[in-house]
PDB file of N, CA and C in Angstrom:
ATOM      1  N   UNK A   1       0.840  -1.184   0.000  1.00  0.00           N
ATOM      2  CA  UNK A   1       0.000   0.000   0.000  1.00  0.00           C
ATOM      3  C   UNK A   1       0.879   1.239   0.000  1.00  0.00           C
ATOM      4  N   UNK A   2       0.313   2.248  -0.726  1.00  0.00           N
ATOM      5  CA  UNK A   2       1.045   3.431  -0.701  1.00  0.00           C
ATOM      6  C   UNK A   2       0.676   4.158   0.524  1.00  0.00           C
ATOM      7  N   UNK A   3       2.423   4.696   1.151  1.00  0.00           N
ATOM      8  CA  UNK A   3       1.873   5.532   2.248  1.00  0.00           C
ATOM      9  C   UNK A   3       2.753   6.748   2.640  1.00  0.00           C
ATOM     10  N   UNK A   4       1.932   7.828   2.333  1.00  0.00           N
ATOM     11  CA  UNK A   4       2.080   9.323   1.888  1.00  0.00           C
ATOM     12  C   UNK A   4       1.890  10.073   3.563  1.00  0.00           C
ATOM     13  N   UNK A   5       3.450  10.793   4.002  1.00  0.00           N
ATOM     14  CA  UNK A   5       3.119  12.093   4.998  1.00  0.00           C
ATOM     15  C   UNK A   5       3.782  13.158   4.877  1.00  0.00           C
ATOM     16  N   UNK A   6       3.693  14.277   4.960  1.00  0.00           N
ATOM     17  CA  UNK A   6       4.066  15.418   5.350  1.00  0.00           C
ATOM     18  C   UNK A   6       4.485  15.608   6.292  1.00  0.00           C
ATOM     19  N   UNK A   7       5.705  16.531   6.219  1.00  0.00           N
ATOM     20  CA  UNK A   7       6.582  16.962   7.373  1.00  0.00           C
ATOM     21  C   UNK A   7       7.532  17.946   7.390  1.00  0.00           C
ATOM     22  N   UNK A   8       8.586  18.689   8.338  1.00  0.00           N
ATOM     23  CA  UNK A   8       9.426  19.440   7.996  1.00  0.00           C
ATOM     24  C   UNK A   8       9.868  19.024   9.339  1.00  0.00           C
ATOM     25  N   UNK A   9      11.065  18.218   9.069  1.00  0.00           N
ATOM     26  CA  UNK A   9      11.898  17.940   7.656  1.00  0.00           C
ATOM     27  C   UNK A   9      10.767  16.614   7.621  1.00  0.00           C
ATOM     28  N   UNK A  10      11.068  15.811   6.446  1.00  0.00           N
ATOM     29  CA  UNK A  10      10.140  15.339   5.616  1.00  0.00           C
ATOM     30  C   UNK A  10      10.722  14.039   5.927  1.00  0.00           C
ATOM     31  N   UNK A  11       9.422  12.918   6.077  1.00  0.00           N
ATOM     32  CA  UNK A  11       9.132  11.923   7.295  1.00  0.00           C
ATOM     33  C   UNK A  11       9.653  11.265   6.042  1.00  0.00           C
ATOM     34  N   UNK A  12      10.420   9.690   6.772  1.00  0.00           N
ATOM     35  CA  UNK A  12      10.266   8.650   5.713  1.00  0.00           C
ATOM     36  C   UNK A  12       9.035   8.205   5.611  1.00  0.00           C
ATOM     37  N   UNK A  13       8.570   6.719   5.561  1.00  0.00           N
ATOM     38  CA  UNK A  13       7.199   6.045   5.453  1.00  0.00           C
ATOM     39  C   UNK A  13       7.753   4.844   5.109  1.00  0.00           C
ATOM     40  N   UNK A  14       6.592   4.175   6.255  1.00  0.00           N
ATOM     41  CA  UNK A  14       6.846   2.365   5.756  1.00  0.00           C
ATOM     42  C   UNK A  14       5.495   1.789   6.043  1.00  0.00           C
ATOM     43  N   UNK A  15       4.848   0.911   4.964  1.00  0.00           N
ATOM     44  CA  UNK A  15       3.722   0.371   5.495  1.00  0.00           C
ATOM     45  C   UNK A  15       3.680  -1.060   5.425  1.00  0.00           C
ATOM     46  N   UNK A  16       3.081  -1.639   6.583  1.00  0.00           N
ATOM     47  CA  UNK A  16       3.117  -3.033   6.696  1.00  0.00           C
ATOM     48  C   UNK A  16       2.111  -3.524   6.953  1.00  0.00           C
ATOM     49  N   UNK A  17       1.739  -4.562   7.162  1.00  0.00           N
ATOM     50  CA  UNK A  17       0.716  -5.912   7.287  1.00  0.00           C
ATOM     51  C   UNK A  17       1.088  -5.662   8.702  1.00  0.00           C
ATOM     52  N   UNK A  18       0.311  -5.996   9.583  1.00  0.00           N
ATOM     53  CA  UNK A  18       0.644  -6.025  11.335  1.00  0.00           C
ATOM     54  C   UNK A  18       0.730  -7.391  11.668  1.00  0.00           C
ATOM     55  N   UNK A  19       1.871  -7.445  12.501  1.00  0.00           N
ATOM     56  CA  UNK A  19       2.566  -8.138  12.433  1.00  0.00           C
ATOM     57  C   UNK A  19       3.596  -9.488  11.187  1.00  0.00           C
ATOM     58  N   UNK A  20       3.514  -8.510  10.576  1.00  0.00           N
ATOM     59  CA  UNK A  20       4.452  -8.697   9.224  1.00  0.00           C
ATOM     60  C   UNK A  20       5.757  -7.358   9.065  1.00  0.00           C
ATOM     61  N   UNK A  21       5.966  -7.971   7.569  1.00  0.00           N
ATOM     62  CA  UNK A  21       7.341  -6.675   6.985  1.00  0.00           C
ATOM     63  C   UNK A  21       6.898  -6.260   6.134  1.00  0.00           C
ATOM     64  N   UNK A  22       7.239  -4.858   6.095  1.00  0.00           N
ATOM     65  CA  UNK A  22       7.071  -3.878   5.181  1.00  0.00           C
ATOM     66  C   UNK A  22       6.795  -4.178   3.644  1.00  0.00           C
ATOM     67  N   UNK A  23       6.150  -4.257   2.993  1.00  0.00           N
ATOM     68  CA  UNK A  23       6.129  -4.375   1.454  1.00  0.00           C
ATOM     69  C   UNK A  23       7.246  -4.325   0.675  1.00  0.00           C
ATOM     70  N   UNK A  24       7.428  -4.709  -0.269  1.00  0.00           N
ATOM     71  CA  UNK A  24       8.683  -3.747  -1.373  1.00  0.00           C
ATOM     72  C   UNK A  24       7.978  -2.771  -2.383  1.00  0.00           C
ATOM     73  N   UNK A  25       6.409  -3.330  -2.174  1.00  0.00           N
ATOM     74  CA  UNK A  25       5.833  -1.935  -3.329  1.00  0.00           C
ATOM     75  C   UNK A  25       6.257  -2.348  -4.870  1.00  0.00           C
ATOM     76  N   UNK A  26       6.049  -3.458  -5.009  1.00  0.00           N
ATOM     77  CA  UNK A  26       6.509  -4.377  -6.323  1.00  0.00           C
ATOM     78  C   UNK A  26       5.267  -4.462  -7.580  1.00  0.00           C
ATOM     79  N   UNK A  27       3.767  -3.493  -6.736  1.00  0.00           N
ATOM     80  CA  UNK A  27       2.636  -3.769  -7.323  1.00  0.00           C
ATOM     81  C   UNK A  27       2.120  -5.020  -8.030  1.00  0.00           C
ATOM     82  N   UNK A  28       2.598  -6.288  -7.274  1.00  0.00           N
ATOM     83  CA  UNK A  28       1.717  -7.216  -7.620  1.00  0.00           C
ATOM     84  C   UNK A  28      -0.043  -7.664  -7.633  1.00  0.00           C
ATOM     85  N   UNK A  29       0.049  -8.269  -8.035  1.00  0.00           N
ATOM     86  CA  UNK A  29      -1.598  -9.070  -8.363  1.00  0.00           C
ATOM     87  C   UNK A  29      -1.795  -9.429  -6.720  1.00  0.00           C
ATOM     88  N   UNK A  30      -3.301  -8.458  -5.885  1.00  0.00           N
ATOM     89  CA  UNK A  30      -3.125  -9.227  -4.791  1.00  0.00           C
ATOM     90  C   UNK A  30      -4.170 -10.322  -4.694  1.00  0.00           C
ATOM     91  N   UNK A  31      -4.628 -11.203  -3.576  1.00  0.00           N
ATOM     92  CA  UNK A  31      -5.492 -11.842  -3.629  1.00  0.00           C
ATOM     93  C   UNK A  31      -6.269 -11.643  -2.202  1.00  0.00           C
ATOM     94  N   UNK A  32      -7.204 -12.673  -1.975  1.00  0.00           N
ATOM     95  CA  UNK A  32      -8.197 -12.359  -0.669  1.00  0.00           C
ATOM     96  C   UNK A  32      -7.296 -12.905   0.251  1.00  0.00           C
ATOM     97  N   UNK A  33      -5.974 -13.275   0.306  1.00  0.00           N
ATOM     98  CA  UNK A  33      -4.964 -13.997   1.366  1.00  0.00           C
ATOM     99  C   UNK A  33      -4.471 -12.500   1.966  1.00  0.00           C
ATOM    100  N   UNK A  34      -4.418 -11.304   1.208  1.00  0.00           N
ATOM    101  CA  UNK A  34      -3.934 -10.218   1.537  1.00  0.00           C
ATOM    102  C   UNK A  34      -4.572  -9.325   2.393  1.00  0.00           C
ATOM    103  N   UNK A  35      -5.793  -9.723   2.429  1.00  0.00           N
ATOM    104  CA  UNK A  35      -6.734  -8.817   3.650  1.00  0.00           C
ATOM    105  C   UNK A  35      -6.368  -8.692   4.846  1.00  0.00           C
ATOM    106  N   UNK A  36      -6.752  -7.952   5.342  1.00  0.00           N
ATOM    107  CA  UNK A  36      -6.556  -8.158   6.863  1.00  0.00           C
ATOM    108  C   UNK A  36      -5.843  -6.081   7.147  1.00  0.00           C
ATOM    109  N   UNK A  37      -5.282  -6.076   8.581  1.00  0.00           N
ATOM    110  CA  UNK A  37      -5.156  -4.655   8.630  1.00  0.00           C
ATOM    111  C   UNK A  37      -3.074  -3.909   8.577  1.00  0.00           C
ATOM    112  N   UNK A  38      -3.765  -3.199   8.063  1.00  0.00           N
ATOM    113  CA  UNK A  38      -2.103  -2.563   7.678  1.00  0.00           C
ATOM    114  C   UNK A  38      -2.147  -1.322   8.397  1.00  0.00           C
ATOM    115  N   UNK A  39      -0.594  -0.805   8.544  1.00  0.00           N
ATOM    116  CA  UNK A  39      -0.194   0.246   9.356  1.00  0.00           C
ATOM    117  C   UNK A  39       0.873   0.896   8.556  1.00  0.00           C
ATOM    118  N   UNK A  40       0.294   2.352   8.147  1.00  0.00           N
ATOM    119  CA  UNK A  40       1.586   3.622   8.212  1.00  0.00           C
ATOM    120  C   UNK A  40       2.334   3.978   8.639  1.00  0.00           C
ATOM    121  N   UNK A  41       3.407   4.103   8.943  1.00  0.00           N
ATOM    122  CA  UNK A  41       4.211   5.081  10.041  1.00  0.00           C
ATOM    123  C   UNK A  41       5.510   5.475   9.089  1.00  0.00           C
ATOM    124  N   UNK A  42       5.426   6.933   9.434  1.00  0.00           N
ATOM    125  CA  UNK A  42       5.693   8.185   9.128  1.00  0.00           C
ATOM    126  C   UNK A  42       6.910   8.626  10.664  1.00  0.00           C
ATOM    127  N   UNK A  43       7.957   8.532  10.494  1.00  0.00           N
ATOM    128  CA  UNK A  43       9.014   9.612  11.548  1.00  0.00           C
ATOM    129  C   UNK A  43       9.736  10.310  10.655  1.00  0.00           C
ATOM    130  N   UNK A  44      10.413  10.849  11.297  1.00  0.00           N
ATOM    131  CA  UNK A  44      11.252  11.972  11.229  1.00  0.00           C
ATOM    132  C   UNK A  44      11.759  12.475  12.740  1.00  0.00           C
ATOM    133  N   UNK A  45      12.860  13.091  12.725  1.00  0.00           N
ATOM    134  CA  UNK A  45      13.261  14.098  14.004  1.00  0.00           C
ATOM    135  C   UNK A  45      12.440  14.371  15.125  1.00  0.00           C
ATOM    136  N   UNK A  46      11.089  14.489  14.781  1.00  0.00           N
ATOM    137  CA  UNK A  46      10.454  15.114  16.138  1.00  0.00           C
ATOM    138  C   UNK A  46       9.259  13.694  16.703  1.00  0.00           C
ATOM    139  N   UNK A  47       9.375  12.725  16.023  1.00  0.00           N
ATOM    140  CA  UNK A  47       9.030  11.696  16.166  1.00  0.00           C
ATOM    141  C   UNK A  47       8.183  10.706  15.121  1.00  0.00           C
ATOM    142  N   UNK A  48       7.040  10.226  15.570  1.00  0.00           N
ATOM    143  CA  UNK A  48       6.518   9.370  14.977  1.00  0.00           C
ATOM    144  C   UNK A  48       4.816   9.268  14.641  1.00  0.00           C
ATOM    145  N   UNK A  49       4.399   8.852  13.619  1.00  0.00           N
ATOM    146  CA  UNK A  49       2.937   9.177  13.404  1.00  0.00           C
ATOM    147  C   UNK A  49       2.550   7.835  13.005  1.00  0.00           C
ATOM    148  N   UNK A  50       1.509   7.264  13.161  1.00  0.00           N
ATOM    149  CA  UNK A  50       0.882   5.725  12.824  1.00  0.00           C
ATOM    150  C   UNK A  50      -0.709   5.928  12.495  1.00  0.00           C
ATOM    151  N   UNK A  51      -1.290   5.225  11.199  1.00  0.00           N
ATOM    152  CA  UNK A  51      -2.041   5.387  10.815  1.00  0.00           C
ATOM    153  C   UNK A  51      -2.305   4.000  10.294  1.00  0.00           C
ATOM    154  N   UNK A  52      -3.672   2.828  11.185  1.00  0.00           N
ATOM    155  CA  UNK A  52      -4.211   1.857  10.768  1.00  0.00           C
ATOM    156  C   UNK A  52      -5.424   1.876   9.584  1.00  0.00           C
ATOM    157  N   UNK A  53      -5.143   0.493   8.600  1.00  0.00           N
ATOM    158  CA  UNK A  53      -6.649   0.537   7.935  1.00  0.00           C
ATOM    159  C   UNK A  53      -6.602  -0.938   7.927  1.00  0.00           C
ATOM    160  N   UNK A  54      -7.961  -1.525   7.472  1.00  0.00           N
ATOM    161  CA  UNK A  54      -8.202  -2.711   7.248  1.00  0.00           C
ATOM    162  C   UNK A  54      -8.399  -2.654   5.793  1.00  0.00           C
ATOM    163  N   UNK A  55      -8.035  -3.904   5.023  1.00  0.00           N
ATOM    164  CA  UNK A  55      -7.776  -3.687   3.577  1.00  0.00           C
ATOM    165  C   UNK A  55      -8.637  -4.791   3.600  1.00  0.00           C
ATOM    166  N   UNK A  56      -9.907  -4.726   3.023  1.00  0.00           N
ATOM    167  CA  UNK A  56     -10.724  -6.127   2.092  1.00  0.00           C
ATOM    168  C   UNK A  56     -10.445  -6.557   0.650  1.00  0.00           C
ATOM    169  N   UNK A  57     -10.302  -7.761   0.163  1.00  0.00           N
ATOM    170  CA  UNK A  57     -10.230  -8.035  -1.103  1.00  0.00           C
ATOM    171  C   UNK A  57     -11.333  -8.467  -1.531  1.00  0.00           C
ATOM    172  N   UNK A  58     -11.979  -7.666  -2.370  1.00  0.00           N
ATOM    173  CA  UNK A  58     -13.584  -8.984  -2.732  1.00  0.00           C
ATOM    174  C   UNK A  58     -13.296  -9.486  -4.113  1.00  0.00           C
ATOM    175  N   UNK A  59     -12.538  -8.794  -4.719  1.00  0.00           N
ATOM    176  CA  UNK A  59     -12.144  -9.200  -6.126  1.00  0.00           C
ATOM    177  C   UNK A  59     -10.708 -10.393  -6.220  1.00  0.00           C
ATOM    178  N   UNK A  60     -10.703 -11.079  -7.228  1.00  0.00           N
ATOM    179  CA  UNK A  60      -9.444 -10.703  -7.464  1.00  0.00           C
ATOM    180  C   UNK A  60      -9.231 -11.191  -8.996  1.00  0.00           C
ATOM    181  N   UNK A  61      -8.006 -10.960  -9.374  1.00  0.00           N
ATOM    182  CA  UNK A  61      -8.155 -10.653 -10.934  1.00  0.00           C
ATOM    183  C   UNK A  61      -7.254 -10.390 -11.496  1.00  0.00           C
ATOM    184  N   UNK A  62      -6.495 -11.341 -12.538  1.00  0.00           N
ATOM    185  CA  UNK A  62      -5.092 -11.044 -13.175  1.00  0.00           C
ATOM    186  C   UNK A  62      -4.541 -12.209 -14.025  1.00  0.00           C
ATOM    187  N   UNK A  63      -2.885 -12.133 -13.863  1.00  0.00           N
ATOM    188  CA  UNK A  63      -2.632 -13.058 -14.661  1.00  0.00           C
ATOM    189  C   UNK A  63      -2.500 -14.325 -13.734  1.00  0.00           C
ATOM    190  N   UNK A  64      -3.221 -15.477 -14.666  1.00  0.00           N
ATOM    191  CA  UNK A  64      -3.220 -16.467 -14.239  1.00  0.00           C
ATOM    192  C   UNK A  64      -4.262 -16.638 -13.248  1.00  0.00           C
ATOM    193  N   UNK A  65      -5.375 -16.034 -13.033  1.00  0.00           N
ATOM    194  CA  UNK A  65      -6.237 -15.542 -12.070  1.00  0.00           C
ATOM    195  C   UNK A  65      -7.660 -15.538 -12.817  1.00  0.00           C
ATOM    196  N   UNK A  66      -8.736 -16.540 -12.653  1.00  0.00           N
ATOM    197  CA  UNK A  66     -10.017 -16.187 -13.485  1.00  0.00           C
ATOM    198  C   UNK A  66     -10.752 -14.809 -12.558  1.00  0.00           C
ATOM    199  N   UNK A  67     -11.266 -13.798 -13.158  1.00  0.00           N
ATOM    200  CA  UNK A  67     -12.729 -13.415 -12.467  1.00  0.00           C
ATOM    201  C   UNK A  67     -13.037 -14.178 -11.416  1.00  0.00           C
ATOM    202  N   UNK A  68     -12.942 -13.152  -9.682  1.00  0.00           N
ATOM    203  CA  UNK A  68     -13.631 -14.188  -9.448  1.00  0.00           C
ATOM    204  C   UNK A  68     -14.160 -13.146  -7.908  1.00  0.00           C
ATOM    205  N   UNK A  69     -15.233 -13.117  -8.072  1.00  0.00           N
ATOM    206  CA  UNK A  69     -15.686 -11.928  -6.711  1.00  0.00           C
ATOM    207  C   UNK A  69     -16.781 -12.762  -6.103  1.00  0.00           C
TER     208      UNK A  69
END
């Protein structure tokens, strides 16, 4: 997942699966194995910012992948 913050000076960003590792951001094909909730976090110098979501898959769809919701 892409994950975007603002700052001065200007935060890195890493987002992960909880209790997992960080993505590489490789934009693969995901599937309904990928659901579940992910976390932002954003530091820099004056500290740290965290931002949860839960990601649903109802689709999924690609190569090697029929239609299938």
């Amino acid at each position: 997942l892409p994950c975007h913050a603002e700052g001065d000076p200007v935060p890195t960003t890493r987002c992960a699966r909880d209790g997992g590792t960080p993505g590489d951001g490789d934009g693969r094909i995901v599937s309904r194995g990928d659901a579940g909730s992910y976390t932002c976090t954003a530091t820099n110098k004056h500290g740290s910012a965290r931002r949860s979501v839960y990601v649903t898959v109802e689709c999924e769809w690609g190569a090697g992948v029929p239609w299938s919701c």
